[in-house]
Protein backbone atom coordinates (compact mmCIF):
# COMPACT_ATOMS: atom_id res chain seq x y z
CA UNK A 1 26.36 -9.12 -18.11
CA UNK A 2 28.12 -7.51 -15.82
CA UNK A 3 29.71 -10.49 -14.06
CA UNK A 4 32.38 -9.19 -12.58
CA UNK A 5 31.13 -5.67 -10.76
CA UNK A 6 28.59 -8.35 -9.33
CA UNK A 7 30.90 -10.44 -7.69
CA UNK A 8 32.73 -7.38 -5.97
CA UNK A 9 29.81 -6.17 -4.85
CA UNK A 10 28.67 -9.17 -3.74
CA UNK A 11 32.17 -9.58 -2.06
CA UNK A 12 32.01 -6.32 -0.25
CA UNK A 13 27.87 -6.75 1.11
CA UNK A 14 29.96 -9.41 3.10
CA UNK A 15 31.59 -7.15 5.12
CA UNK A 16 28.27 -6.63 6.58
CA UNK A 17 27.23 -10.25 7.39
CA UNK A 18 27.03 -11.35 10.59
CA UNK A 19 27.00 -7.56 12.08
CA UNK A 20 24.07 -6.49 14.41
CA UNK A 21 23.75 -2.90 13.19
CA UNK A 22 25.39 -0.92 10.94
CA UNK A 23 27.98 1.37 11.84
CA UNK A 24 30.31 4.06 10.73
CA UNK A 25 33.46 1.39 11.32
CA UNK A 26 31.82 -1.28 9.27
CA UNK A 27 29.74 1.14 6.20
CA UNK A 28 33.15 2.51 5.84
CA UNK A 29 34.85 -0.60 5.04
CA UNK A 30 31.75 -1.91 3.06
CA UNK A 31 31.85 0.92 1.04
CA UNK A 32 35.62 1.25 0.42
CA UNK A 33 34.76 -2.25 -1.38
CA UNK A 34 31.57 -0.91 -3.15
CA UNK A 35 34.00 2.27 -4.65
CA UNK A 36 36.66 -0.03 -5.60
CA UNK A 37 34.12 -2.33 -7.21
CA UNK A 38 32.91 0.67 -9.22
CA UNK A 39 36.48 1.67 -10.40
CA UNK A 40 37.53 -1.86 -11.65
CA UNK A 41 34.43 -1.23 -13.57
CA UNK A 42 35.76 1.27 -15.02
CA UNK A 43 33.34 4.14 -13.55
CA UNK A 44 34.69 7.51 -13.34
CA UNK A 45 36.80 8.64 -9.72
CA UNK A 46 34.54 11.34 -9.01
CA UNK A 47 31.32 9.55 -9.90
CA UNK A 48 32.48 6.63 -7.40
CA UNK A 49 33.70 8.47 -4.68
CA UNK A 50 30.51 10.74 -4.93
CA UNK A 51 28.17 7.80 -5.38
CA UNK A 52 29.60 5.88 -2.09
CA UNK A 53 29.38 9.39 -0.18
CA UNK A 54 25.14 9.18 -0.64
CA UNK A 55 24.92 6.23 0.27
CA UNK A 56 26.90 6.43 3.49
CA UNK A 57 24.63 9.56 3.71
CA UNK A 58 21.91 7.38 4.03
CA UNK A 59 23.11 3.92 5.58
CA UNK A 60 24.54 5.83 8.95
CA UNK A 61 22.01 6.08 11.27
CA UNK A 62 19.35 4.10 9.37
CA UNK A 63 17.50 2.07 12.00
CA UNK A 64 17.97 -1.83 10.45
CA UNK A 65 13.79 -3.30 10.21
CA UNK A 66 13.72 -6.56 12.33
CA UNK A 67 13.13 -8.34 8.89
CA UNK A 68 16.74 -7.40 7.66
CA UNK A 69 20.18 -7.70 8.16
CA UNK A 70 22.57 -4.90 7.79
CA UNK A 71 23.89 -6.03 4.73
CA UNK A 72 20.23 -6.45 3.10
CA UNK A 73 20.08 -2.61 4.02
CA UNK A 74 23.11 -1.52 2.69
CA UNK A 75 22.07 -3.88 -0.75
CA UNK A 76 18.62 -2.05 -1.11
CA UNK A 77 20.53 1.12 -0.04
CA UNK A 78 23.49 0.90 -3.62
CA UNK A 79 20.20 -1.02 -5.70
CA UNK A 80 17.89 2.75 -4.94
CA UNK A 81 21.43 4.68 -5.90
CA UNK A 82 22.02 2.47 -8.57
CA UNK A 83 18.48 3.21 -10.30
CA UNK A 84 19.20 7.15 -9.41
CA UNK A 85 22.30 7.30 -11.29
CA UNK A 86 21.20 5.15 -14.48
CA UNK A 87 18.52 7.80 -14.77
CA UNK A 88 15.59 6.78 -12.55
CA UNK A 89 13.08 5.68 -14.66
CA UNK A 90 12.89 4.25 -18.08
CA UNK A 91 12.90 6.91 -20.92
CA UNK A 92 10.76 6.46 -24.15
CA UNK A 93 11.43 7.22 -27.46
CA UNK A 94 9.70 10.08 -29.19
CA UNK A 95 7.61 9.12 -32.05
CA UNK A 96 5.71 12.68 -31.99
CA UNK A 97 6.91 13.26 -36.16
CA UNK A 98 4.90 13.01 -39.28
CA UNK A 99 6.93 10.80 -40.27
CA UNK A 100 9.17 10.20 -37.00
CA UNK A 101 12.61 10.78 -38.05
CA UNK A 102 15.70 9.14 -35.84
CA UNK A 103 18.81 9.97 -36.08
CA UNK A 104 21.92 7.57 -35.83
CA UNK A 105 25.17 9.11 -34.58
CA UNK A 106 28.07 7.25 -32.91
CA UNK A 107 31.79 6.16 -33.97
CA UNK A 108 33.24 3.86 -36.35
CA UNK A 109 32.52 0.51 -35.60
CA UNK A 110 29.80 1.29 -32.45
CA UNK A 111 27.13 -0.87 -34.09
CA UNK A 112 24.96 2.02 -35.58
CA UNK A 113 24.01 -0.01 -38.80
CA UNK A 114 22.81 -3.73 -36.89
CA UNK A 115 21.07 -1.78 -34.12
CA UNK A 116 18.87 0.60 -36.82
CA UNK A 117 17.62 -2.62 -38.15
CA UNK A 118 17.35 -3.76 -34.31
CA UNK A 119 14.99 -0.23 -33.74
CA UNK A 120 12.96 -0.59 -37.05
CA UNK A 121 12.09 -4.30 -36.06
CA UNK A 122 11.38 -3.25 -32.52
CA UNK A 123 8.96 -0.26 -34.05
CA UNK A 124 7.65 -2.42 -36.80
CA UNK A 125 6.83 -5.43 -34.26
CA UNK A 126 6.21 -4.01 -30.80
CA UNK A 127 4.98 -0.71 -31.74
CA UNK A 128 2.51 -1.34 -35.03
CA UNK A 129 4.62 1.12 -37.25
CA UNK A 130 5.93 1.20 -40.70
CA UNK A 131 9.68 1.99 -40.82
CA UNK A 132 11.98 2.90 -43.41
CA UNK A 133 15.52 2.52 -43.09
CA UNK A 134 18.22 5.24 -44.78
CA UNK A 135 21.65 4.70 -45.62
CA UNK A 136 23.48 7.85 -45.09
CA UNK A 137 27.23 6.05 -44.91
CA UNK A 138 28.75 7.78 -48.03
CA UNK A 139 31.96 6.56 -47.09
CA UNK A 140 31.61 3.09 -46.77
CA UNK A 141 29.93 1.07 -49.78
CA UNK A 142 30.42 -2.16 -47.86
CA UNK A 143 27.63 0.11 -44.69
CA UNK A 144 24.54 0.62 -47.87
CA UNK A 145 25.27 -3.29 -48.48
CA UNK A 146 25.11 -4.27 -44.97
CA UNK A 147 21.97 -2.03 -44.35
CA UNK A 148 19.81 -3.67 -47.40
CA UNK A 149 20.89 -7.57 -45.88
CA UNK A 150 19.65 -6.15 -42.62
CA UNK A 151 16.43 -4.73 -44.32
CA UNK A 152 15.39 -8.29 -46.00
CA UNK A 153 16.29 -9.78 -42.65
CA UNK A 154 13.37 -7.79 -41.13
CA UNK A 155 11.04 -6.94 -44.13
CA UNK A 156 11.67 -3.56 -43.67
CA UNK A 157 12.53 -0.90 -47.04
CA UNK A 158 16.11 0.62 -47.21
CA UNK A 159 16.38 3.91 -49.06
CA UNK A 160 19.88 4.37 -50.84
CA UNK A 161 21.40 6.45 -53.39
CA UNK A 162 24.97 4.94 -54.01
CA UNK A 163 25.97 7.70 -56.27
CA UNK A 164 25.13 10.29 -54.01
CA UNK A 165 27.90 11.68 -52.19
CA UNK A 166 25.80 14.05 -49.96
CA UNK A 167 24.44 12.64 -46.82
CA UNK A 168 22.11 15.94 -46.18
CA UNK A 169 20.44 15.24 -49.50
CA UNK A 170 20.22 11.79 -49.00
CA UNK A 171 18.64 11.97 -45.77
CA UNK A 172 16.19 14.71 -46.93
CA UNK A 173 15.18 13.04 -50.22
CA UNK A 174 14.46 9.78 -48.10
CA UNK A 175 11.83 11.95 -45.79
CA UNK A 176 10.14 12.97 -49.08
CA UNK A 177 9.74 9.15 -50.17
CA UNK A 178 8.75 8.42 -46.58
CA UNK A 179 5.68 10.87 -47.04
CA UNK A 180 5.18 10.02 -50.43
CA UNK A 181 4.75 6.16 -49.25
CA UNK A 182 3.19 5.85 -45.99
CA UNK A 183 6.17 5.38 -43.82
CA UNK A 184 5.62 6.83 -40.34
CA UNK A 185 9.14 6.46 -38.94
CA UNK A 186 12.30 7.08 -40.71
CA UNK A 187 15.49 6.16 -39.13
CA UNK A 188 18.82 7.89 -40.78
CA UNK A 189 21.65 5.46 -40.17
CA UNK A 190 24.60 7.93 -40.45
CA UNK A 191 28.68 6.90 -40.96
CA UNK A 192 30.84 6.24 -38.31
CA UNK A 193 32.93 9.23 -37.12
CA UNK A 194 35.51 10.02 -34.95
CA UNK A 195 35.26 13.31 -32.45
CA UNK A 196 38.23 15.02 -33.20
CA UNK A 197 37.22 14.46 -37.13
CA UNK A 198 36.27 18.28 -37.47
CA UNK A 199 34.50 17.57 -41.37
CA UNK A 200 32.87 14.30 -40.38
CA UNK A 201 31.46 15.83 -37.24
CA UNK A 202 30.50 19.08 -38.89
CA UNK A 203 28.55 16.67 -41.34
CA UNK A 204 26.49 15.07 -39.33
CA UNK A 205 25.40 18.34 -37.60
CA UNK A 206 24.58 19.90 -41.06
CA UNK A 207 22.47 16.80 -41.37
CA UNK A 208 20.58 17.15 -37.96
CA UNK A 209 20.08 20.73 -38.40
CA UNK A 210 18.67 19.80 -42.03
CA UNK A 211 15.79 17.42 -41.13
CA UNK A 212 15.31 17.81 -37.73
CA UNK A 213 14.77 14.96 -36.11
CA UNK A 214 12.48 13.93 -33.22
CA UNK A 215 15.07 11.80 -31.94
CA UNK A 216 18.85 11.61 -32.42
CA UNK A 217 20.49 8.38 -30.24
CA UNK A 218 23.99 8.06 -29.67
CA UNK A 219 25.02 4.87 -30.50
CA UNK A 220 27.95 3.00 -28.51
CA UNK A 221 29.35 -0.05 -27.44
CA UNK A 222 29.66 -0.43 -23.95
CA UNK A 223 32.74 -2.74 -23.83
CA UNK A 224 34.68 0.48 -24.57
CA UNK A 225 33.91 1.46 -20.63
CA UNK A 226 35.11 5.48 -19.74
CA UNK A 227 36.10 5.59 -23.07
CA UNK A 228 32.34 5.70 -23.94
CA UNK A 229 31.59 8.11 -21.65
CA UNK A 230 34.05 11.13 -22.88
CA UNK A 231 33.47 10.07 -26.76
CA UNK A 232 29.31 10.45 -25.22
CA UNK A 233 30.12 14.05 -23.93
CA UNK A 234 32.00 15.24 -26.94
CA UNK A 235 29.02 14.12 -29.19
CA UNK A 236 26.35 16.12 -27.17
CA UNK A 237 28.55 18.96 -27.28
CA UNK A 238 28.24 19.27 -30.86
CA UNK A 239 24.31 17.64 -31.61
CA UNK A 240 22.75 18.04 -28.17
CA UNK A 241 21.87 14.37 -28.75
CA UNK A 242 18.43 12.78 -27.41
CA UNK A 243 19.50 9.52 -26.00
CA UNK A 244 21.94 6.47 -25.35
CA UNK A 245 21.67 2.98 -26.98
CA UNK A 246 24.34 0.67 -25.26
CA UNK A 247 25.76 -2.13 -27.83
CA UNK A 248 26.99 -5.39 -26.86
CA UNK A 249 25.76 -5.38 -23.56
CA UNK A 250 25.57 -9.52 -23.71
CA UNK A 251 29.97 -9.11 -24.13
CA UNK A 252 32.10 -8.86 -20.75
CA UNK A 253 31.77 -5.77 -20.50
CA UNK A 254 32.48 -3.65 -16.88
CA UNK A 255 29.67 -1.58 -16.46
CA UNK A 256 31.47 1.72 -16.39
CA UNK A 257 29.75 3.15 -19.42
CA UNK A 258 25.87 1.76 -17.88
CA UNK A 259 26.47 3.36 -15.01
CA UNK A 260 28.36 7.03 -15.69
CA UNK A 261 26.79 8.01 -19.22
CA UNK A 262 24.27 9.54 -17.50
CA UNK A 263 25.29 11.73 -14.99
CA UNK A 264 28.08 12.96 -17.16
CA UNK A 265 25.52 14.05 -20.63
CA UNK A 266 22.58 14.57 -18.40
CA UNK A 267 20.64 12.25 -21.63
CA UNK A 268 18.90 9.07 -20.63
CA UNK A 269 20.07 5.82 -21.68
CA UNK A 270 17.36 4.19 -24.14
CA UNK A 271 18.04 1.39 -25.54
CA UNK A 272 20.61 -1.57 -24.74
CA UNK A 273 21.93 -4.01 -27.49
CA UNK A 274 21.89 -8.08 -25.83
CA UNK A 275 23.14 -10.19 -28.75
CA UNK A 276 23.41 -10.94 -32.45
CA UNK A 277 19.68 -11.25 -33.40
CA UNK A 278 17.55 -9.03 -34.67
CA UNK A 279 15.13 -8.93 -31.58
CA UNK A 280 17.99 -8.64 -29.01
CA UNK A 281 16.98 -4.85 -28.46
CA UNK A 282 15.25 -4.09 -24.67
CA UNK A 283 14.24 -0.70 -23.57
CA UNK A 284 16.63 0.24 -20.85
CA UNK A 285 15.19 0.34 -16.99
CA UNK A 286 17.52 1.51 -14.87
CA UNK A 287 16.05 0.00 -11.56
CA UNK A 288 15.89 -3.54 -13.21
CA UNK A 289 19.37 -3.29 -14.66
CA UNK A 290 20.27 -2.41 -11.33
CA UNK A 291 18.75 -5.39 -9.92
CA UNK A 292 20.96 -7.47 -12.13
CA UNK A 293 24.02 -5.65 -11.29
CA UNK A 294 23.13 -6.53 -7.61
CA UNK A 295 22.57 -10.42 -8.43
CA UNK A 296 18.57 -10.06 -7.80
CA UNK A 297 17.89 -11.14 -11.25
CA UNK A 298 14.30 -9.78 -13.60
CA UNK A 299 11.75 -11.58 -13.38
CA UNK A 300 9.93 -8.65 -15.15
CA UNK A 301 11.54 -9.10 -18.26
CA UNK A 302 12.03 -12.00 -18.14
CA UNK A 303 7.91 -12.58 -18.02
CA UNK A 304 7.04 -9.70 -20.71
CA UNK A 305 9.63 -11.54 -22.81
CA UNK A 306 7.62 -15.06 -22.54
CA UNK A 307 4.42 -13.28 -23.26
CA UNK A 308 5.67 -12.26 -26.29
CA UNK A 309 5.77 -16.07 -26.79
CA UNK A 310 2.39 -16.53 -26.00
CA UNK A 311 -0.30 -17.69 -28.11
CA UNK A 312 -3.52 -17.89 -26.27
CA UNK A 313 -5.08 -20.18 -29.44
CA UNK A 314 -1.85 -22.38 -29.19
CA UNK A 315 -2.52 -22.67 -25.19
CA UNK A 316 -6.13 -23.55 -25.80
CA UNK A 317 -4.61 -26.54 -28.12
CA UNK A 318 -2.11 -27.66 -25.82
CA UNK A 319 -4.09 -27.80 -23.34
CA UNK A 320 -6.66 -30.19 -24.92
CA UNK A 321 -3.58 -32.33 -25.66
CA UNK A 322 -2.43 -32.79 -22.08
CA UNK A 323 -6.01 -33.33 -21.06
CA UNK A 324 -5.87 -36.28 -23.50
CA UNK A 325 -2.21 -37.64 -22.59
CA UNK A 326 -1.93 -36.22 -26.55
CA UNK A 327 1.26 -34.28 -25.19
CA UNK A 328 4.12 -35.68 -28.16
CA UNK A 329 7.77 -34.82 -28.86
CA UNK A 330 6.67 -32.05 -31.43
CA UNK A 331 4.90 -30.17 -28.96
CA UNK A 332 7.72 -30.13 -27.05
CA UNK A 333 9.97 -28.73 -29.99
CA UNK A 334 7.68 -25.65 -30.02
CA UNK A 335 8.24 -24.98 -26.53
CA UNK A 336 12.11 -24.81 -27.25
CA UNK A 337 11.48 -22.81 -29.89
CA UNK A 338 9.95 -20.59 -28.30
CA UNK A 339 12.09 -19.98 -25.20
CA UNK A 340 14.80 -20.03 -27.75
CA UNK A 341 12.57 -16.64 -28.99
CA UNK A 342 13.49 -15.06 -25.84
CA UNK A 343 16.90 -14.35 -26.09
CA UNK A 344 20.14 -16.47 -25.44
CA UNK A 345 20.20 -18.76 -22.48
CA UNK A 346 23.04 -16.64 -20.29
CA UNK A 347 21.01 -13.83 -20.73
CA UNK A 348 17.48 -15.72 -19.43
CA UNK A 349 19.31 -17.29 -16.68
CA UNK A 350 20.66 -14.15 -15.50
CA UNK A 351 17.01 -12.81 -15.25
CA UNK A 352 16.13 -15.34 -12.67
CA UNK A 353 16.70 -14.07 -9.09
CA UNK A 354 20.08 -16.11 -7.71
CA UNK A 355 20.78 -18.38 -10.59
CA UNK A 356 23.39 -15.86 -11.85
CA UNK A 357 25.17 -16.31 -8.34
CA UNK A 358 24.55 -19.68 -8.63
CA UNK A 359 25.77 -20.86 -12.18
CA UNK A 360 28.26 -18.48 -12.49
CA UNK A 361 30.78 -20.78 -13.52
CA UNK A 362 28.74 -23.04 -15.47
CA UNK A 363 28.78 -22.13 -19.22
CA UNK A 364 25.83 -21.57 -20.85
CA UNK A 365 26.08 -21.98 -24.85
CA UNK A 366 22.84 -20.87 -27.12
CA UNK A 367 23.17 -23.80 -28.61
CA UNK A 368 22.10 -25.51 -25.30
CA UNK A 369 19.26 -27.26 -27.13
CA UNK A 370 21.19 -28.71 -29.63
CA UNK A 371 21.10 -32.43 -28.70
CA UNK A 372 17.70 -32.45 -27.78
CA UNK A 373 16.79 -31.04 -31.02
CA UNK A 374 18.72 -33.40 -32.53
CA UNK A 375 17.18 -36.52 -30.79
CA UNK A 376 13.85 -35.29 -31.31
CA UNK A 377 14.58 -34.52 -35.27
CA UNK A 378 16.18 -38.53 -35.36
CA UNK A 379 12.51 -39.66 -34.54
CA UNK A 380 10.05 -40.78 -37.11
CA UNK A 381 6.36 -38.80 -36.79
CA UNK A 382 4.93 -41.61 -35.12
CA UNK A 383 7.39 -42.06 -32.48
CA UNK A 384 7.35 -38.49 -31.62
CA UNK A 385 3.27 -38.40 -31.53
CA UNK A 386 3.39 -41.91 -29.25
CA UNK A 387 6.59 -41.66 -27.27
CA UNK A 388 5.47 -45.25 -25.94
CA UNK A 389 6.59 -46.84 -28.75
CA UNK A 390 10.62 -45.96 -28.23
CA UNK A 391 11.40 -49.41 -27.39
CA UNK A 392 15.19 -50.27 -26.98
CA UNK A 393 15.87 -50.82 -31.01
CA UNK A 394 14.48 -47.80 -31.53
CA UNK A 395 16.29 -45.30 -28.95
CA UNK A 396 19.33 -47.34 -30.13
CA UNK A 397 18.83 -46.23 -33.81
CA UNK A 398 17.68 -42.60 -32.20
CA UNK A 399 21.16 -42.43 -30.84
CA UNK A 400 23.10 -43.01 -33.91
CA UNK A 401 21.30 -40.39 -35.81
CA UNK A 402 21.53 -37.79 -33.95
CA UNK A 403 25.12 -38.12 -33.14
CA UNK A 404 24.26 -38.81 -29.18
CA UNK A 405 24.35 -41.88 -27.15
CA UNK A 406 21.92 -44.01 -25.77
CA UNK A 407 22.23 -42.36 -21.94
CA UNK A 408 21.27 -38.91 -23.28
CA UNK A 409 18.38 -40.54 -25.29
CA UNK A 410 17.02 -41.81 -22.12
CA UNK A 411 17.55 -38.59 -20.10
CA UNK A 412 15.52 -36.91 -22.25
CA UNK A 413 12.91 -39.18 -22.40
CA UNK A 414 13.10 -38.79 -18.29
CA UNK A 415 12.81 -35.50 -18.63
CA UNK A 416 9.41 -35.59 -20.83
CA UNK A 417 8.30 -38.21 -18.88
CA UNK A 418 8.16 -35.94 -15.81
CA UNK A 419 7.38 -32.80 -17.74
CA UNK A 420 4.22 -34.57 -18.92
CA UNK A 421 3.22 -35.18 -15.35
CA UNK A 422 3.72 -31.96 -13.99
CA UNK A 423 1.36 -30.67 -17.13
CA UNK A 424 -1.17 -33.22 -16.30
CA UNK A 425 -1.06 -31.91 -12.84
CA UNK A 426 -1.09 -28.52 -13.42
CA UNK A 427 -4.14 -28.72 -15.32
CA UNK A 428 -5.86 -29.13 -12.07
CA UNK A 429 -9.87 -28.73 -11.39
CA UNK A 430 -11.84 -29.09 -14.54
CA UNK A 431 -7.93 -28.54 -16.53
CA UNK A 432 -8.07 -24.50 -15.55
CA UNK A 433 -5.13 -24.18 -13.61
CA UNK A 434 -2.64 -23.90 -16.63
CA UNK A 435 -4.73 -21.54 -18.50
CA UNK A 436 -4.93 -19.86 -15.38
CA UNK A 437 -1.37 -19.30 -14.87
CA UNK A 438 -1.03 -18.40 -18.94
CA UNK A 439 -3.19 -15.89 -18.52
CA UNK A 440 -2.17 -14.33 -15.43
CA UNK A 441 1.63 -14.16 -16.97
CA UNK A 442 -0.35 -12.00 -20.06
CA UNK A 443 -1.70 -9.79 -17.72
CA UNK A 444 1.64 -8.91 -15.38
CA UNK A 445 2.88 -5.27 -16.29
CA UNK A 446 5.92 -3.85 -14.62
């Protein structure tokens, strides 16, 4: 995410290294870097130029704390402008509606459809409610179909009517079945449309102005960079839209569209898209995503995403199993699993302050769990309750079926070996120290 605006910046904090104080000479030339970094990112000229101008505002004259170096300063200095220009703080979504209704807007092919099911999974799971899904795409059988797979993907109910060819009635004859059946959020997944399409974009205004929603996001992927931006302001033009959701966010994308959406609609970005799955959806902080920009990683999220993960009950039980050297090879599986839960690996690793920096040219596949899996799955229950009894026959057969050789069988055995320990240790005084830590982890809010 955002790989490549990193390294420039990165590149041009350099400039400061080594320097005393900061000085006009030197925040000039830092920030000639910073503004060019922005533009390869495809951030509007006048957004850049304005956005370097505040903080040489601010850097020039700045007294430099005897804990930090110039370019620290000047770092904390573009993270605060960053945050400023993404929109500050995080914006909710309003759920004020009897039922809530949401409205989907955005172009052809911006991801509308997968990231409605993303929203109703992220209400349904993380917010307690009871969506319903509506397929408004009258133009595009192939959108209802996709909409319904997406629906049984999630256990969430699609409303449809493929022989209606009127998205207004559609959309209002789904809020009647919404009240009729208990659903407290509706969300109106709309076609795709293009801004100079004068009928489609008169449509989708005669449906806005016909149910009213509570909230109408503008869907759109951020790969498209300044594009985004001008498609963004010709959409609020005509719907006076509530909100951003950024799409594809985990691609190599520049940035441009993260950054300048919201100074040129004056709407808060809301939502961001980070991968195939159904639960890649995170609400959108600005100062955290400008942490990441800046290489500083998230610990944040990256800790409310492994509470999500956490089972106190299933603690409890692991923990009894450590404290009786019980620890096997299936409780391990569950632990992959449930990192696995939290997102793809690229995306975890960049939440970890410096490891971006520092495996930036290491690829990191999802699949990165494959072979262990794999080993694990090639062991018979006993062997994977007593790991003691993988004798050399046994890791030989281990090798062959899982397709790995005998080197990575014993690596990974390593590896549990010392995990184990570290476990054992952790448990501590009376085997509180891990429950400890659990629970302290539950209780961290941003």
């Amino acid at each position: 995410m955002f790989d490549n605006l990193s390294d420039k910046l990165d590149k041009a904090f350099h400039i400061l290294k080594g320097h005393g104080k900061i000085t006009e000479v030197n925040v000039a030339d830092t920030l000639k870097e910073v503004r060019r970094a922005l533009l390869d990112a495809d951030v509007n000229f006048k957004i850049a130029k304005d956005f370097t101008s505040r903080v040489k505002d601010k850097a020039i004259g700045q007294d430099v704390l005897t804990t930090l170096q110039p370019g620290q300063l000047m770092v904390k200095l573009v993270k605060d402008e960053l945050t400023e220009l993404m929109g500050g703080d995080a914006a909710g979504v309003n759920l004020s509606g009897n039922p809530s209704v949401i409205l989907m807007s955005g172009l052809q092919g911006s991801g509308k459809t997968t990231f409605s099911g993303k929203l109703a999974n992220f209400l349904k799971t993380k917010k307690g409610k009871k969506p319903l899904l509506v397929a408004c795409d009258i133009y595009r059988p192939a959108a209802i179909n996709q909409l319904h797979v997406v629906g049984d993907q999630i256990g969430v109910e699609v409303y449809s009517e493929p022989e209606n060819k009127n998205a207004v009635s559609i959309a209002e004859n789904a809020i009647k079945h919404a009240k009729a059946n208990g659903f407290n959020v509706v969300i109106v997944d709309t076609a795709g449309r293009l801004a100079v399409d004068e009928e489609m974009m008169t449509e989708i205004a005669n449906v806005h102005k016909a149910i009213q929603p509570q909230e109408t996001l503008f869907v759109v992927d951020s790969m498209t960079g300044q594009d985004a931006v001008n498609t963004a302001k010709a959409f609020n033009d005509r719907l006076n839209f509530d909100g951003v959701v950024l799409t594809k966010l985990d691609g190599d994308t520049r940035g441009g569209a993260a950054i300048s959406i919201k100074s040129v609609v004056n709407k808060p970005i809301k939502f961001i898209g980070t991968g195939e799955k159904m639960e890649a959806i995170d609400v959108f902080y600005p100062a955290r995503m400008a942490e990441r920009i800046l290489g500083m990683g998230d610990v944040v999220s990256l800790v409310e995403r492994a509470q999500e993960q956490y089972d106190e009950e299933e603690a409890r039980k692991l923990q009894k199993k450590i404290a009786k050297n019980e620890f096997g090879f299936d409780d391990f599986l569950t632990q992959i699993q449930q990192v696995k839960k939290m997102g793809n690996m690229k995306d975890l690793v960049g939440m970890i302050p410096g490891a971006g920096k520092a495996l930036k040219d290491v690829e990191i596949e999802d699949d990165a769990f494959k072979h262990i899996e794999a080993i694990i799955h090639s062991m018979t229950p006993a062997e994977r309750t007593k790991p003691a009894l993988l004798d050399a026959k046994r890791k030989i057969r281990i090798a062959k079926g899982s397709g790995t050789d005998i080197q990575q069988v014993n690596q990974l055995l390593k590896q549990f070996d010392q995990m184990s320990k570290m476990m054992k240790m952790m448990q501590g005084a009376g085997g509180k120290n891990l429950m400890r830590m659990m629970g302290g982890m539950k209780g961290m809010r941003p």
